[in-house]
PDB file of N, CA and C in Angstrom:
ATOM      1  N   UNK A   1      -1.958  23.262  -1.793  1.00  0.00           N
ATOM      2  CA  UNK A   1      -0.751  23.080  -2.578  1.00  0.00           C
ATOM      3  C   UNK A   1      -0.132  21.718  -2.245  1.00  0.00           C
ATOM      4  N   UNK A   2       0.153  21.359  -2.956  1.00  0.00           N
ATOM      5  CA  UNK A   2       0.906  19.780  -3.291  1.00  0.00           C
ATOM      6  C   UNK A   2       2.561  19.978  -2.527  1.00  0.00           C
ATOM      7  N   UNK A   3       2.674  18.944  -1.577  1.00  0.00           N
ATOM      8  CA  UNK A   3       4.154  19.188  -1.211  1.00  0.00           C
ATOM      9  C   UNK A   3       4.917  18.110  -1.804  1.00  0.00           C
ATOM     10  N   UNK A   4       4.314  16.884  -1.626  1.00  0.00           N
ATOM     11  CA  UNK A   4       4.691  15.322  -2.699  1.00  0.00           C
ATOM     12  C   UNK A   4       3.598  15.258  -3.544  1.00  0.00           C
ATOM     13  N   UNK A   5       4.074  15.033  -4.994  1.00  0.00           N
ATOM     14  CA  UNK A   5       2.980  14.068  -5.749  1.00  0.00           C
ATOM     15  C   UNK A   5       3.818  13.036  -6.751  1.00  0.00           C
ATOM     16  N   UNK A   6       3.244  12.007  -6.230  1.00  0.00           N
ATOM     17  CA  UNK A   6       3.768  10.732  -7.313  1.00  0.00           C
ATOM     18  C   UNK A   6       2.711  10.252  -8.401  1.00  0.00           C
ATOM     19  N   UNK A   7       3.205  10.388  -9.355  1.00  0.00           N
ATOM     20  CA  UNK A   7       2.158   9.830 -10.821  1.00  0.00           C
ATOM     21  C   UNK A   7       2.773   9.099 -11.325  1.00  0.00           C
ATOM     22  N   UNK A   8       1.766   7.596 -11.578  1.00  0.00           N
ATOM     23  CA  UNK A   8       2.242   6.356 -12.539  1.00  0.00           C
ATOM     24  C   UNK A   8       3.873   5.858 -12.092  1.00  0.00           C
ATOM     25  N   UNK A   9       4.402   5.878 -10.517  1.00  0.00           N
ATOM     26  CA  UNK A   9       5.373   5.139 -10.561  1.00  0.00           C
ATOM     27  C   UNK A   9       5.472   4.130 -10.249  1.00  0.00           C
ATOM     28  N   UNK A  10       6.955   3.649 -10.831  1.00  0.00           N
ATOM     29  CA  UNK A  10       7.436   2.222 -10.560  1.00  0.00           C
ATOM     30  C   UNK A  10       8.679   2.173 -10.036  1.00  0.00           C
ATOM     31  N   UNK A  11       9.406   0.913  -9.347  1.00  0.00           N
ATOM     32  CA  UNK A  11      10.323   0.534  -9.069  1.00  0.00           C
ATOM     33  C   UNK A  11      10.337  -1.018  -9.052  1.00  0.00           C
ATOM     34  N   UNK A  12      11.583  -1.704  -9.776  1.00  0.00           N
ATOM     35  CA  UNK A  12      11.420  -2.956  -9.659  1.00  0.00           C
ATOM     36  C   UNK A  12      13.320  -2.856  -9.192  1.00  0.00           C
ATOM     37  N   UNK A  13      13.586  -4.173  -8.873  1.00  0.00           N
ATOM     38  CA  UNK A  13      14.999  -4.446  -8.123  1.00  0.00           C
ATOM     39  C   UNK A  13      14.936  -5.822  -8.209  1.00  0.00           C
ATOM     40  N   UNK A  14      16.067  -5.645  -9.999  1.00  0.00           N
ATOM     41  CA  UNK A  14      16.143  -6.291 -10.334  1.00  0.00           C
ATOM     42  C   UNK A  14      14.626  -7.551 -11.476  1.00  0.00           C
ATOM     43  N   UNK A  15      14.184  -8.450 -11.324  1.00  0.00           N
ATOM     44  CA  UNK A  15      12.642  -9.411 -11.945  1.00  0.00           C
ATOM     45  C   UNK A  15      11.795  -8.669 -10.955  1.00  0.00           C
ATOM     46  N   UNK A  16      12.307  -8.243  -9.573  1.00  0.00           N
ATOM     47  CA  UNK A  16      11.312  -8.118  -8.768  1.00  0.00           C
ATOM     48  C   UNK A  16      10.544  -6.694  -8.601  1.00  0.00           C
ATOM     49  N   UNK A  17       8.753  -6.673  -8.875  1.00  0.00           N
ATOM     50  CA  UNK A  17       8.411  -5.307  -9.094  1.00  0.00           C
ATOM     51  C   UNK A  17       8.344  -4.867  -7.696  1.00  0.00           C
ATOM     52  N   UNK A  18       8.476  -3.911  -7.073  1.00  0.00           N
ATOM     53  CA  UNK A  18       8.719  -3.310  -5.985  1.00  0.00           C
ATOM     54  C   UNK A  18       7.111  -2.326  -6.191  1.00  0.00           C
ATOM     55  N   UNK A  19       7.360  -1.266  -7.032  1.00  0.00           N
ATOM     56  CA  UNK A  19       5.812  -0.726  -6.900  1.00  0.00           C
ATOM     57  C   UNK A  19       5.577  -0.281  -8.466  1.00  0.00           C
ATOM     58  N   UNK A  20       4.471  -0.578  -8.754  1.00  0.00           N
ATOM     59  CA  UNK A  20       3.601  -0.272 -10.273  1.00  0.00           C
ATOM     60  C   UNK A  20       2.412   0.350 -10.201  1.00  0.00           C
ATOM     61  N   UNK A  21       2.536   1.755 -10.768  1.00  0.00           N
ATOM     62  CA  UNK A  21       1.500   2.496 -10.869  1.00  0.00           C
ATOM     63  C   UNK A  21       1.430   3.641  -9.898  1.00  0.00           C
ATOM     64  N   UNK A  22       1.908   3.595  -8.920  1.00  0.00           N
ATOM     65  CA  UNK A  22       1.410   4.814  -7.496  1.00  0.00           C
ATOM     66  C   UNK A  22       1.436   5.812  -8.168  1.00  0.00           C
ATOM     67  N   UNK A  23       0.310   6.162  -7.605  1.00  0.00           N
ATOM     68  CA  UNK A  23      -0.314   7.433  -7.451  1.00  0.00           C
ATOM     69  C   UNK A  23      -0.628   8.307  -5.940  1.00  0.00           C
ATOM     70  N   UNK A  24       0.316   8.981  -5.820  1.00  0.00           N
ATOM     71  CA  UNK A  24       0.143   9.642  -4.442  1.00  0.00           C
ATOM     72  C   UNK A  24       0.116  11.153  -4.557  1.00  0.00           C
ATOM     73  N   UNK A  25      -0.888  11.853  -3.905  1.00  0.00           N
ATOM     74  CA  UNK A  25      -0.181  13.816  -3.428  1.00  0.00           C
ATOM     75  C   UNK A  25      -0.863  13.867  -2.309  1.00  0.00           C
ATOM     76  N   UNK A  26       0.092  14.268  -1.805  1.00  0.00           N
ATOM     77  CA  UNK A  26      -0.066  15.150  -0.108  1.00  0.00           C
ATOM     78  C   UNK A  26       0.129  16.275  -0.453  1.00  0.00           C
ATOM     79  N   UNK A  27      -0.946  17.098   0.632  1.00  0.00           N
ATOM     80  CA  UNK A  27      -1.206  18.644   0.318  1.00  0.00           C
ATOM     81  C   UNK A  27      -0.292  18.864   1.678  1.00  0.00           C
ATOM     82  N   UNK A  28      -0.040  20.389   1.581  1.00  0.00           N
ATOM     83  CA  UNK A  28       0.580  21.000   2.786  1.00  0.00           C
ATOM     84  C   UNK A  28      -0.508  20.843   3.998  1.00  0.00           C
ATOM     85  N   UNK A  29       0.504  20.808   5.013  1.00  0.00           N
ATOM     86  CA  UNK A  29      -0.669  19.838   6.543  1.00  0.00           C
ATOM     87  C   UNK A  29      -0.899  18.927   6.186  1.00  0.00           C
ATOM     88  N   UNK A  30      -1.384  18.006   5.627  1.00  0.00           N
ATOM     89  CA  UNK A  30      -2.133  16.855   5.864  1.00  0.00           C
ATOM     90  C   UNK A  30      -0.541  15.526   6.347  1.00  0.00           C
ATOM     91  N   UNK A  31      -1.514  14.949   7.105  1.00  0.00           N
ATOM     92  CA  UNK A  31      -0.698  13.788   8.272  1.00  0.00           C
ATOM     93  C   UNK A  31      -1.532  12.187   7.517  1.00  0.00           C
ATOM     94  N   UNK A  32      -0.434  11.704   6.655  1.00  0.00           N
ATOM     95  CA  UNK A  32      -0.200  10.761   6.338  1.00  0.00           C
ATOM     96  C   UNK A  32       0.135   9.804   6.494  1.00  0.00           C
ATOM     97  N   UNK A  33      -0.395   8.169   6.305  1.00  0.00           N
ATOM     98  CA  UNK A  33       0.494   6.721   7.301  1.00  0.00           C
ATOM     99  C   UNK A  33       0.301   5.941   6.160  1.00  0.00           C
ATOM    100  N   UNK A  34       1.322   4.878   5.905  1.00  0.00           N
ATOM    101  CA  UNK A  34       1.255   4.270   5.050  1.00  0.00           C
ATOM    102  C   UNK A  34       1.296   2.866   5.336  1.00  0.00           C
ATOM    103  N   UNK A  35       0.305   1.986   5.416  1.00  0.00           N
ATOM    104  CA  UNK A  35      -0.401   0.502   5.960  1.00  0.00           C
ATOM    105  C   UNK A  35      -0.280  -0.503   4.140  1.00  0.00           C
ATOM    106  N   UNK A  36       0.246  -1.618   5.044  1.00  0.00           N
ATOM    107  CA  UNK A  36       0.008  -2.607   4.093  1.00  0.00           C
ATOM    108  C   UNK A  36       0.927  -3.847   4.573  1.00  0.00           C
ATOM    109  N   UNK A  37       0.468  -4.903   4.205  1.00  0.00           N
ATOM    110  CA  UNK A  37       1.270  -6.075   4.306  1.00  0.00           C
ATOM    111  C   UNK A  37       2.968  -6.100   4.403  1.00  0.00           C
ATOM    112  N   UNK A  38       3.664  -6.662   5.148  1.00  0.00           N
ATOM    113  CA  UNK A  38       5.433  -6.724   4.667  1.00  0.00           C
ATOM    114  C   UNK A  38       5.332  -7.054   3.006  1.00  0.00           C
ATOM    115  N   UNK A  39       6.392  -6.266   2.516  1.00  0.00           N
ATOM    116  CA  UNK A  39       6.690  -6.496   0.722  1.00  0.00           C
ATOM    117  C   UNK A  39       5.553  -5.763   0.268  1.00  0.00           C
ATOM    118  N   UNK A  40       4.999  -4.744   0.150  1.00  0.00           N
ATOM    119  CA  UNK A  40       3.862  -4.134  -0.408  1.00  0.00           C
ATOM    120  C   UNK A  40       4.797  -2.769  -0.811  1.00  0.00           C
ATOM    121  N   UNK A  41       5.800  -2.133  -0.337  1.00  0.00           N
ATOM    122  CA  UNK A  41       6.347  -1.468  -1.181  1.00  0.00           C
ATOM    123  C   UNK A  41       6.455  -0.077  -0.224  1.00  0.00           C
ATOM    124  N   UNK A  42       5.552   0.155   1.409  1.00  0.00           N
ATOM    125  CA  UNK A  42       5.676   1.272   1.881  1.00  0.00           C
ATOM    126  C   UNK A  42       6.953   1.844   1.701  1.00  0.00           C
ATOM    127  N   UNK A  43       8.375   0.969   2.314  1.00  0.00           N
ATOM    128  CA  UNK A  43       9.544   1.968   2.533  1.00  0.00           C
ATOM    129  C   UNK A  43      10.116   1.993   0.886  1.00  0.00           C
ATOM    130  N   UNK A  44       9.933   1.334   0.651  1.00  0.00           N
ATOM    131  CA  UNK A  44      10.534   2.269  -1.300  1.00  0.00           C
ATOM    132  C   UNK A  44       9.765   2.954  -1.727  1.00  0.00           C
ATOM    133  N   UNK A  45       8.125   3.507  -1.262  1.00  0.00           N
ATOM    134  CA  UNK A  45       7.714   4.423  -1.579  1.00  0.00           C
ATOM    135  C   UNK A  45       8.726   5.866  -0.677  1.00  0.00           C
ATOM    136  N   UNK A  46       8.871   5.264   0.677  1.00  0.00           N
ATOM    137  CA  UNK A  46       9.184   6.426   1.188  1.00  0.00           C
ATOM    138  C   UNK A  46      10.287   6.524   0.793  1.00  0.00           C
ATOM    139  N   UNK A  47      11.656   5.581   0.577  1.00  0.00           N
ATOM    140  CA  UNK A  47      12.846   6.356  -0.073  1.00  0.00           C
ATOM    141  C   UNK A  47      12.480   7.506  -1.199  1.00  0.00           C
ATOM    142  N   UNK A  48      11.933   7.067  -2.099  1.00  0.00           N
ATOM    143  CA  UNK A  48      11.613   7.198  -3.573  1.00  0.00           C
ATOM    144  C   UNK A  48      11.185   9.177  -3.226  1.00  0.00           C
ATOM    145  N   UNK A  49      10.028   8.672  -2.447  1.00  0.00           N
ATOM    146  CA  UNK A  49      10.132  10.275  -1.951  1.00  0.00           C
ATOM    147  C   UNK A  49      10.990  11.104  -1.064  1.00  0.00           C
ATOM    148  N   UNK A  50      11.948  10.432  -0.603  1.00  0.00           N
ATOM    149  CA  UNK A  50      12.941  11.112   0.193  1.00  0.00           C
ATOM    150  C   UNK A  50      14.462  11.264  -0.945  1.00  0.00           C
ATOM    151  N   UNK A  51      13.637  10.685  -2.185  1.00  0.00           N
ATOM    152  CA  UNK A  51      14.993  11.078  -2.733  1.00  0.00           C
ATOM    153  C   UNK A  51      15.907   9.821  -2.903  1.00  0.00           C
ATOM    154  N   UNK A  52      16.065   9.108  -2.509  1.00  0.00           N
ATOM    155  CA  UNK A  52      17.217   8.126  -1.667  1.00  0.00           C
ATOM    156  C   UNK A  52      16.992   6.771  -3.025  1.00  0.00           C
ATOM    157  N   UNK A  53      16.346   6.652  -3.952  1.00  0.00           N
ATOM    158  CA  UNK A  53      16.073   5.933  -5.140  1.00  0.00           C
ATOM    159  C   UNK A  53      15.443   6.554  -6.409  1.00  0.00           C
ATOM    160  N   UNK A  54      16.852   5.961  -7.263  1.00  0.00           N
ATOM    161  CA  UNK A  54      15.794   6.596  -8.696  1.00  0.00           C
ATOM    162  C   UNK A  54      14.425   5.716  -9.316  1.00  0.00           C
ATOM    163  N   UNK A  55      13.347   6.488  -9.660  1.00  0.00           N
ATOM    164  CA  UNK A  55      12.412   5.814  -9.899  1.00  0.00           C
ATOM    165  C   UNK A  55      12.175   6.107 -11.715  1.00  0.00           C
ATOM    166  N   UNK A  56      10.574   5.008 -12.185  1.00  0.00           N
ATOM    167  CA  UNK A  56      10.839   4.710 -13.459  1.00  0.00           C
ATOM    168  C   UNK A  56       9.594   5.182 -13.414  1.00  0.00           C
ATOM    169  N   UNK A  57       9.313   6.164 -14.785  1.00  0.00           N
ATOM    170  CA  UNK A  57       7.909   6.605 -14.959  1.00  0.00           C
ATOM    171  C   UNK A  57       7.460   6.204 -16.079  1.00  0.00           C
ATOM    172  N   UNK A  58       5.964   5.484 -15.469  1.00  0.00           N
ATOM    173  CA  UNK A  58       5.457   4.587 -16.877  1.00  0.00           C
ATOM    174  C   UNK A  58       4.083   4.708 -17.472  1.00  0.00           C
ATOM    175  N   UNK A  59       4.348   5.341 -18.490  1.00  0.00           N
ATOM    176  CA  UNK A  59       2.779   6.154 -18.997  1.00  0.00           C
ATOM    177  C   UNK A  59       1.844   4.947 -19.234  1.00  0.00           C
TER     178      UNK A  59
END
């Protein structure tokens, strides 16, 4: 069972795109880390899933 799933999101702030496209689901248990360059978008993914930002869904 799916505890997060993100399909086709975005966030931009302001010209600037923050994240385009994610696609994420975590199942119940599974231990997740999220790696990438500074400015790649980890902690506005994690607000976004904590709730803490509205996000834009783009078919």
């Amino acid at each position: 069972m799916a505890i997060v799933e993100l399909s086709d999101v975005a966030k931009s702030f302001g010209s600037t795109r923050a994240l385009r496209g994610v696609n994420l689901t975590i199942e119940e248990g599974e231990i997740v880390g999220l790696i990438g360059p500074n400015g790649a978008g980890k902690t506005t993914t994690l607000h976004i899933i904590h709730g803490l930002l509205n996000l834009i869904m783009v078919k």
